[in-house]
Protein backbone atom coordinates (compact mmCIF):
# COMPACT_ATOMS: atom_id res chain seq x y z
CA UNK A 1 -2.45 -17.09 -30.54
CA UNK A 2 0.01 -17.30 -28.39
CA UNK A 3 1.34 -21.01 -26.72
CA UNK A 4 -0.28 -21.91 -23.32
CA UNK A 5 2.17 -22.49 -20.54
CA UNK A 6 2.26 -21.28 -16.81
CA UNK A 7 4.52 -17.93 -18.50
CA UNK A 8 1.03 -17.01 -20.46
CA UNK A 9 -0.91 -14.69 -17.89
CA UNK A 10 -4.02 -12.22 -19.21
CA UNK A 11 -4.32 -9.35 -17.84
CA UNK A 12 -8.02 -7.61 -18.11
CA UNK A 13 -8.22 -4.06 -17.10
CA UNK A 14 -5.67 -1.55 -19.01
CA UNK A 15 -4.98 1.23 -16.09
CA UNK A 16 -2.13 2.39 -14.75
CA UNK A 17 -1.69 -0.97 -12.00
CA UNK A 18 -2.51 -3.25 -15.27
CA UNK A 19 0.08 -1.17 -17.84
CA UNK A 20 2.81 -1.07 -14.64
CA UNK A 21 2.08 -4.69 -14.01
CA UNK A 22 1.95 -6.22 -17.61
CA UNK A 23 5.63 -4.02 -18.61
CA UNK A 24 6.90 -5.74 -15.29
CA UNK A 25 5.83 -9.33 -16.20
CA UNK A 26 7.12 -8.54 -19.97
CA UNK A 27 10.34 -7.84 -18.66
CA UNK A 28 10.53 -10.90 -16.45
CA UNK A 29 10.27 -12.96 -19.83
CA UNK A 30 6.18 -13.69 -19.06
CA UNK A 31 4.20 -13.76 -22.38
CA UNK A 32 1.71 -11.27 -21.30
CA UNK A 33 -1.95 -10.42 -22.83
CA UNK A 34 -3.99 -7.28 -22.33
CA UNK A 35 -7.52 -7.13 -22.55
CA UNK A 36 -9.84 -3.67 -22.02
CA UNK A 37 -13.51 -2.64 -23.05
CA UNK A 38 -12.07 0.62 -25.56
CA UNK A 39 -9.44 0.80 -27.75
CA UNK A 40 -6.12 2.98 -25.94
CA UNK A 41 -2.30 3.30 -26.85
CA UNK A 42 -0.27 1.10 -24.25
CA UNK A 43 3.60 1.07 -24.43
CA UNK A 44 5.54 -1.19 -26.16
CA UNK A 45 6.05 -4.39 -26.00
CA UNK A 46 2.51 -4.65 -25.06
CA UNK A 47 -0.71 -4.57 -27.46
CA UNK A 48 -4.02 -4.82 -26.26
CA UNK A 49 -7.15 -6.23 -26.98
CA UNK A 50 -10.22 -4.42 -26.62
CA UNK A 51 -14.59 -4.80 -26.22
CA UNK A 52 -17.25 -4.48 -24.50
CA UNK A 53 -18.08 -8.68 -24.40
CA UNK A 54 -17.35 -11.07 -21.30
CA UNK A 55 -14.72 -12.86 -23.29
CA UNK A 56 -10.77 -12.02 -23.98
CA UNK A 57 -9.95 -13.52 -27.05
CA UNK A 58 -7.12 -14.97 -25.43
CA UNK A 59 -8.39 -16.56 -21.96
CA UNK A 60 -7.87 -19.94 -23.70
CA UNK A 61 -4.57 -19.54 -24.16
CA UNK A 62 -3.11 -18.31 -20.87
CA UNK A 63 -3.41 -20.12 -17.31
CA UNK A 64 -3.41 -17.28 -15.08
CA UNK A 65 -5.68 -14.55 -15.29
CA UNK A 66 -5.36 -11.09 -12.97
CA UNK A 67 -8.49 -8.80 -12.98
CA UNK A 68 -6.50 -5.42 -12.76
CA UNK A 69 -9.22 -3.31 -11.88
CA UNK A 70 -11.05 -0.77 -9.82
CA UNK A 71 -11.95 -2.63 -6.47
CA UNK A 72 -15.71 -1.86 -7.24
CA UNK A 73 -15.35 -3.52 -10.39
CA UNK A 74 -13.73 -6.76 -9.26
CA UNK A 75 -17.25 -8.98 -8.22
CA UNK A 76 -19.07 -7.59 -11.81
CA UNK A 77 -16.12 -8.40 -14.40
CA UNK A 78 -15.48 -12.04 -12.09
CA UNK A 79 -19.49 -11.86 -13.04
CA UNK A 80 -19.57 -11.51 -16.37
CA UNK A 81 -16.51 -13.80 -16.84
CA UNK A 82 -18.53 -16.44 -14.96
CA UNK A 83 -21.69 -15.83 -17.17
CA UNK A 84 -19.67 -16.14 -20.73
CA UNK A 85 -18.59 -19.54 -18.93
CA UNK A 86 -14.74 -18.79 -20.00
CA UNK A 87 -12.51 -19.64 -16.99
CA UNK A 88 -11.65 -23.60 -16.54
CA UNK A 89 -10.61 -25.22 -13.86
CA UNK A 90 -7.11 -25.05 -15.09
CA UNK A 91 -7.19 -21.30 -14.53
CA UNK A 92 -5.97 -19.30 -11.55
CA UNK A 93 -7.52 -16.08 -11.10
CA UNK A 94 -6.47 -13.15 -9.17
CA UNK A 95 -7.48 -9.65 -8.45
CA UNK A 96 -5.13 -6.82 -7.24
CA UNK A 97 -7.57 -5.39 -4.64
CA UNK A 98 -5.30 -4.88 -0.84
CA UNK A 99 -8.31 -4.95 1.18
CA UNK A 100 -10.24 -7.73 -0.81
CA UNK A 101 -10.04 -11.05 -0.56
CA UNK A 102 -10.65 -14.08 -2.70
CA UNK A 103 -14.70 -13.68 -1.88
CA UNK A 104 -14.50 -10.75 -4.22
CA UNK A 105 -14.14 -13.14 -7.19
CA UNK A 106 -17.17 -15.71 -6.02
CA UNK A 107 -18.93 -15.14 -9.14
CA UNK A 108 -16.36 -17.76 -10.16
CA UNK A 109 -16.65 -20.60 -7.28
CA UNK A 110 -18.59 -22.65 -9.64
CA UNK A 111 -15.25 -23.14 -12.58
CA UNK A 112 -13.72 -24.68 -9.88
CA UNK A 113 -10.45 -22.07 -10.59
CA UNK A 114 -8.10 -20.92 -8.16
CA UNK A 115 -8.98 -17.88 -6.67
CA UNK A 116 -6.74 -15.63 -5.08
CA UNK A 117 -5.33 -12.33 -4.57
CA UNK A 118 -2.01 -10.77 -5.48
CA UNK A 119 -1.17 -7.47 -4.01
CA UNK A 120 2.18 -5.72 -4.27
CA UNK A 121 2.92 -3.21 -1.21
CA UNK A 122 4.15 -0.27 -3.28
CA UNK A 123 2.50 2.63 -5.34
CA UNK A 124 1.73 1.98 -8.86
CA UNK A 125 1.46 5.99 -10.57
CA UNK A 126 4.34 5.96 -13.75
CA UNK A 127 3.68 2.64 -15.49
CA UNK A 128 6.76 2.61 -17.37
CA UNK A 129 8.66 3.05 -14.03
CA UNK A 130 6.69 -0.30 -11.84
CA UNK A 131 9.08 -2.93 -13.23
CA UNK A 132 11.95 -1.25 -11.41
CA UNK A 133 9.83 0.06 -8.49
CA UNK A 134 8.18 -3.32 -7.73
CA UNK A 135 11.67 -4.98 -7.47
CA UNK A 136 12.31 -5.28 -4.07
CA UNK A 137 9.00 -4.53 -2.64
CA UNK A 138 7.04 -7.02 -0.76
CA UNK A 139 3.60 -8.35 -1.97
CA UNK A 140 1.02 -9.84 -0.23
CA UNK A 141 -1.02 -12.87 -1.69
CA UNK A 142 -4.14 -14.98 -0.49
CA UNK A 143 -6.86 -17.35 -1.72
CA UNK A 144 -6.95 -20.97 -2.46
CA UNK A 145 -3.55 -22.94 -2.11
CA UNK A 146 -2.91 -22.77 -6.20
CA UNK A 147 -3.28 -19.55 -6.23
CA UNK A 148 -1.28 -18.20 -3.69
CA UNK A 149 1.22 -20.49 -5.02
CA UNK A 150 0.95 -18.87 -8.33
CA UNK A 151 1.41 -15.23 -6.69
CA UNK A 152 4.09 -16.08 -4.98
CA UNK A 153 6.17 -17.30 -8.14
CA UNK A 154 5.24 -13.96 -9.52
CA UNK A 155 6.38 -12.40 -7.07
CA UNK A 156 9.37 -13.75 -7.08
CA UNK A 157 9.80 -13.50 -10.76
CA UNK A 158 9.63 -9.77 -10.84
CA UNK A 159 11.67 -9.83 -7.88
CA UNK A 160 9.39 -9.52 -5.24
CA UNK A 161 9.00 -10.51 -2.21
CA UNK A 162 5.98 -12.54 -1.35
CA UNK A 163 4.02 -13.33 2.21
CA UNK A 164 1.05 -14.89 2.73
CA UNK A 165 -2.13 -13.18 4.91
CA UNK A 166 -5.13 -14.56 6.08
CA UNK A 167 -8.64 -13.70 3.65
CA UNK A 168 -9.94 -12.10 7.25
CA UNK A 169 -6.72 -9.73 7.64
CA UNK A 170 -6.66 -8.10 4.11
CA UNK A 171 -8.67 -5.26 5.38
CA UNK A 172 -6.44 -4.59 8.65
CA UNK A 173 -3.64 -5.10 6.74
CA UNK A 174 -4.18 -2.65 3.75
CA UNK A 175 -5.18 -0.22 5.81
CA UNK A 176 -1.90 -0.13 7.33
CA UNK A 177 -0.32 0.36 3.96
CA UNK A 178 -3.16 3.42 3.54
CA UNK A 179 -1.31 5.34 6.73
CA UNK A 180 1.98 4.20 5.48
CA UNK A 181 1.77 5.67 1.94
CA UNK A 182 -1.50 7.66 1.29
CA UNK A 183 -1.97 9.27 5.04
CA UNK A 184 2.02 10.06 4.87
CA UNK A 185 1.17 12.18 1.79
CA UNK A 186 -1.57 13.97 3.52
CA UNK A 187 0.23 15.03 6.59
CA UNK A 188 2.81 16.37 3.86
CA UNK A 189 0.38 18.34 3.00
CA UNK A 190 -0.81 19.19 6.32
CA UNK A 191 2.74 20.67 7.09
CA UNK A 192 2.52 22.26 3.65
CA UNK A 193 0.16 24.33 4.44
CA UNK A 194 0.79 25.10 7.93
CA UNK A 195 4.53 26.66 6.03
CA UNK A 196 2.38 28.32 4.27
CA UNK A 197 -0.02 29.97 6.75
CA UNK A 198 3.71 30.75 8.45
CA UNK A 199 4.38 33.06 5.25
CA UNK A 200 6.17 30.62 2.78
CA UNK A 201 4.78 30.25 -0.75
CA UNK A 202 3.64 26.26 -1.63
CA UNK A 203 6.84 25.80 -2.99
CA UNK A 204 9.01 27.23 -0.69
CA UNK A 205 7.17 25.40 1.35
CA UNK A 206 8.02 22.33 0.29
CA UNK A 207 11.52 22.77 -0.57
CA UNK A 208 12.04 23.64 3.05
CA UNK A 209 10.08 20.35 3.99
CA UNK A 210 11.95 18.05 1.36
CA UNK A 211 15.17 17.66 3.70
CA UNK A 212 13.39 17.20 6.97
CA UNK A 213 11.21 14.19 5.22
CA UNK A 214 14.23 12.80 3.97
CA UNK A 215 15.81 12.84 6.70
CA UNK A 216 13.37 11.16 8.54
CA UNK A 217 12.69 8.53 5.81
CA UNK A 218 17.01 8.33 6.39
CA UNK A 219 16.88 7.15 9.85
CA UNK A 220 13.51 5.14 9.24
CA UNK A 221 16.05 3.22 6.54
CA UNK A 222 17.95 1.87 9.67
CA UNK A 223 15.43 1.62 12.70
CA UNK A 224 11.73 0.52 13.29
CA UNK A 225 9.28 4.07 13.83
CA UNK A 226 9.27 3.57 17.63
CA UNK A 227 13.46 4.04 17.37
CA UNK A 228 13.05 6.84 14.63
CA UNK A 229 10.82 9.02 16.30
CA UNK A 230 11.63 12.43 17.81
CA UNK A 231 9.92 15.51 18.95
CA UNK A 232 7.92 17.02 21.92
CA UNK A 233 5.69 14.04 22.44
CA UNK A 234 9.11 12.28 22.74
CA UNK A 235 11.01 15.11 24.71
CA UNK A 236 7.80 15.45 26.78
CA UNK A 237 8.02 18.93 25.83
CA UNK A 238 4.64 19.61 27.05
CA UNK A 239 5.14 23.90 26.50
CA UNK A 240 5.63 23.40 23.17
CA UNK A 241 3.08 20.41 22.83
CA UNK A 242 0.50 23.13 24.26
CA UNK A 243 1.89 26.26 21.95
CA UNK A 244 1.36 23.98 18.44
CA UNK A 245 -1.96 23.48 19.96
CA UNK A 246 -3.11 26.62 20.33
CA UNK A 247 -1.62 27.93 16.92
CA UNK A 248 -3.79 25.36 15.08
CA UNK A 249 -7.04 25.65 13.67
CA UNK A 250 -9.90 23.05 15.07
CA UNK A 251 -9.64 20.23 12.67
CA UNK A 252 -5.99 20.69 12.50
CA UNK A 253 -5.49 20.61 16.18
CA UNK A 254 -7.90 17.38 15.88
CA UNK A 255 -5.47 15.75 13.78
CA UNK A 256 -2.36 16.80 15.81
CA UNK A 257 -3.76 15.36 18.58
CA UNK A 258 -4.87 12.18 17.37
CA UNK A 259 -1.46 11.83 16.13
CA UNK A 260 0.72 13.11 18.88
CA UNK A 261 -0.98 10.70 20.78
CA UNK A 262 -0.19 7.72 18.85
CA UNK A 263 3.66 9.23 19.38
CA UNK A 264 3.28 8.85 23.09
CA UNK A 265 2.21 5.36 22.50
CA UNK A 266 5.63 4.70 21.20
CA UNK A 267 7.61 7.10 23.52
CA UNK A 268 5.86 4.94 26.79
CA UNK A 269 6.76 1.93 24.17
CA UNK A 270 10.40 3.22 24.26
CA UNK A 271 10.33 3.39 28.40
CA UNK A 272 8.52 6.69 29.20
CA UNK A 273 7.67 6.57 32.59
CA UNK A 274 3.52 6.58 33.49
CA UNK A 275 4.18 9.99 35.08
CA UNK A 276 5.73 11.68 32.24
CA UNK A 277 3.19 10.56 30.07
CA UNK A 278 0.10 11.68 31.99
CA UNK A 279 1.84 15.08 31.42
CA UNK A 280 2.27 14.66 28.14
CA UNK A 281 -1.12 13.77 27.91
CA UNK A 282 -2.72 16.55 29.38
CA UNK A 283 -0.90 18.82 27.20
CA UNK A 284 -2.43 16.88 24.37
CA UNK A 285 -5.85 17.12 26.07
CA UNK A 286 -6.53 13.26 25.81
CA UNK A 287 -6.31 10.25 27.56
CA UNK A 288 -3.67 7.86 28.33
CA UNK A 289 -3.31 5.31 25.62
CA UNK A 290 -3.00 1.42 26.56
CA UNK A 291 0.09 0.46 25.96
CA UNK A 292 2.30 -3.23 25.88
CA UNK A 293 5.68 -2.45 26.98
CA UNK A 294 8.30 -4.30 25.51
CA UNK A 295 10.75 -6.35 28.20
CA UNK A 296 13.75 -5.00 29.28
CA UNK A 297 15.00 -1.14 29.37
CA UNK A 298 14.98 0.16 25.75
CA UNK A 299 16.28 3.39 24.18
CA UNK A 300 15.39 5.92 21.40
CA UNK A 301 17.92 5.75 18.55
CA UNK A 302 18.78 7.77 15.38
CA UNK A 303 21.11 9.93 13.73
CA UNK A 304 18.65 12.60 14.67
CA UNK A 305 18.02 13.61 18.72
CA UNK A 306 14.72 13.33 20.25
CA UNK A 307 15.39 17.53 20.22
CA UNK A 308 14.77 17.51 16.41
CA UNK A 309 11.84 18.43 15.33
């Protein structure tokens, strides 16, 4: 057994978020527990305790608990926790879940813990590698005022930084960090394949890509996207808006669409005139997008011109 204090957190669900997450508490001097329903190999210096029951042999000796689990599985295990009557009032309890909020763990309203959620904005795939990659990276945490006090000391111990969000704006919010991280992969793809289609093997393909993307993650290091972007939407370089157009298969051309006309939002954003932009948006075949302009004059920036790409 292992001495209670507020370094003792449990950790119940043994995947690749729960490994990442317990190696980066064990390395911020936490004494961390690990708790799943089959018996795995986890990296040292963690060991974990396994079965099927409601109860971690060690919930009695930690006071935070984080449910490191699928999203789907969040309300049953806070369930089954609540029916083996094992969390206390002195217990915080959080789930990892972006788009979930503390409801997700009602089950457990009636131990009168705090309930909360703790969720860091970065990708979680190498476990060994999350104690490094979560330094640095912001993390969003919600629930009752103990627990969101409790996050945001984690956060800060693994060098984090913390802000607080509203239970209602979890879902808004994470799925901005979807088209920030899992949608950025898929256009990668998109322009893959499109390479591809052009004659270039997969790999080719995306050796040729690598620099452009890194270049554009370069200049999105030291502006905000509506100073970073460039192109033909930006350009209004309607010829060549109309030539990608008509090179594209349907769904393809759906997507550039859809997304070249999000880029006009920020070129109008950046001062293009209402003229231009009807132009540009009838070479996009859609409509005009509603736009708040920002006061005063404003200019596109980057080490990049708006004739790149």
């Amino acid at each position: 057994m292992i001495q209670q204090s507020s370094r003792a957190i449990g950790l119940i669900g043994p995947g690749r978020a729960g490994v990442g997450l317990a190696l980066a508490l064990a390395q911020a001097g936490y004494s961390v527990c690990l708790h799943g329903r089959n018996k795995k190999s986890v990296p040292a210096p963690l060991t974990l305790t396994f079965g099927a029951g409601g109860k971690p042999p060690w919930i009695d000796d930690v006071d935070v608990v984080i449910l490191t689990v699928r999203d789907d599985a969040i309300t049953p295990l806070a369930t089954s926790l609540a029916e083996a009557r094992v969390v206390r009032e002195r217990h915080v309890v959080l789930h990892l879940s972006g788009v979930q909020g503390q409801e997700a763990l009602g089950p457990l309203v009636v131990s009168r813990a705090a309930l909360g959620s703790f969720h860091p904005l970065q990708t979680i795939v190498e476990p060994e590698l999350t104690p490094a990659r979560l330094r640095g990276a912001w993390a969003a945490v919600e629930g009752m005022s103990r627990a969101v006090e409790a996050g945001e000391r984690i956060a800060k111990d693994l060098g984090m930084h913390p802000f607080r969000i509203a239970t209602k704006s979890k879902a808004i919010y994470h799925a901005g960090a979807v088209f920030a991280s899992n949608y950025l992969v898929v256009v990668e793809a998109v322009a893959q394949r499109l390479l591809r289609h052009a004659g270039l093997s997969d790999a080719d393909a995306w050796a040729a890509l690598r620099p452009l993307v890194e270049g554009t993650f370069e200049n999105l290091s030291r502006h905000e996207p509506r100073k970073a972007l460039t192109g033909p939407v930006v350009r209004s370089d309607t010829a060549t808006i109309v030539r990608h157009l008509q090179s594209l298969a349907l769904d393809d051309a759906k997507l550039y669409r859809a997304l070249g006309r999000a880029a006009l939002e920020l070129a109008q954003k950046q001062g293009m005139d209402e003229a231009t932009a009807a132009k540009v948006a009838d070479a996009l075949a859609t409509d005009l997008p509603p736009v708040i302009r920002t006061s005063g004059k404003t200019e596109i920036h980057g080490s990049r011109s708006p004739d790149s790409p």
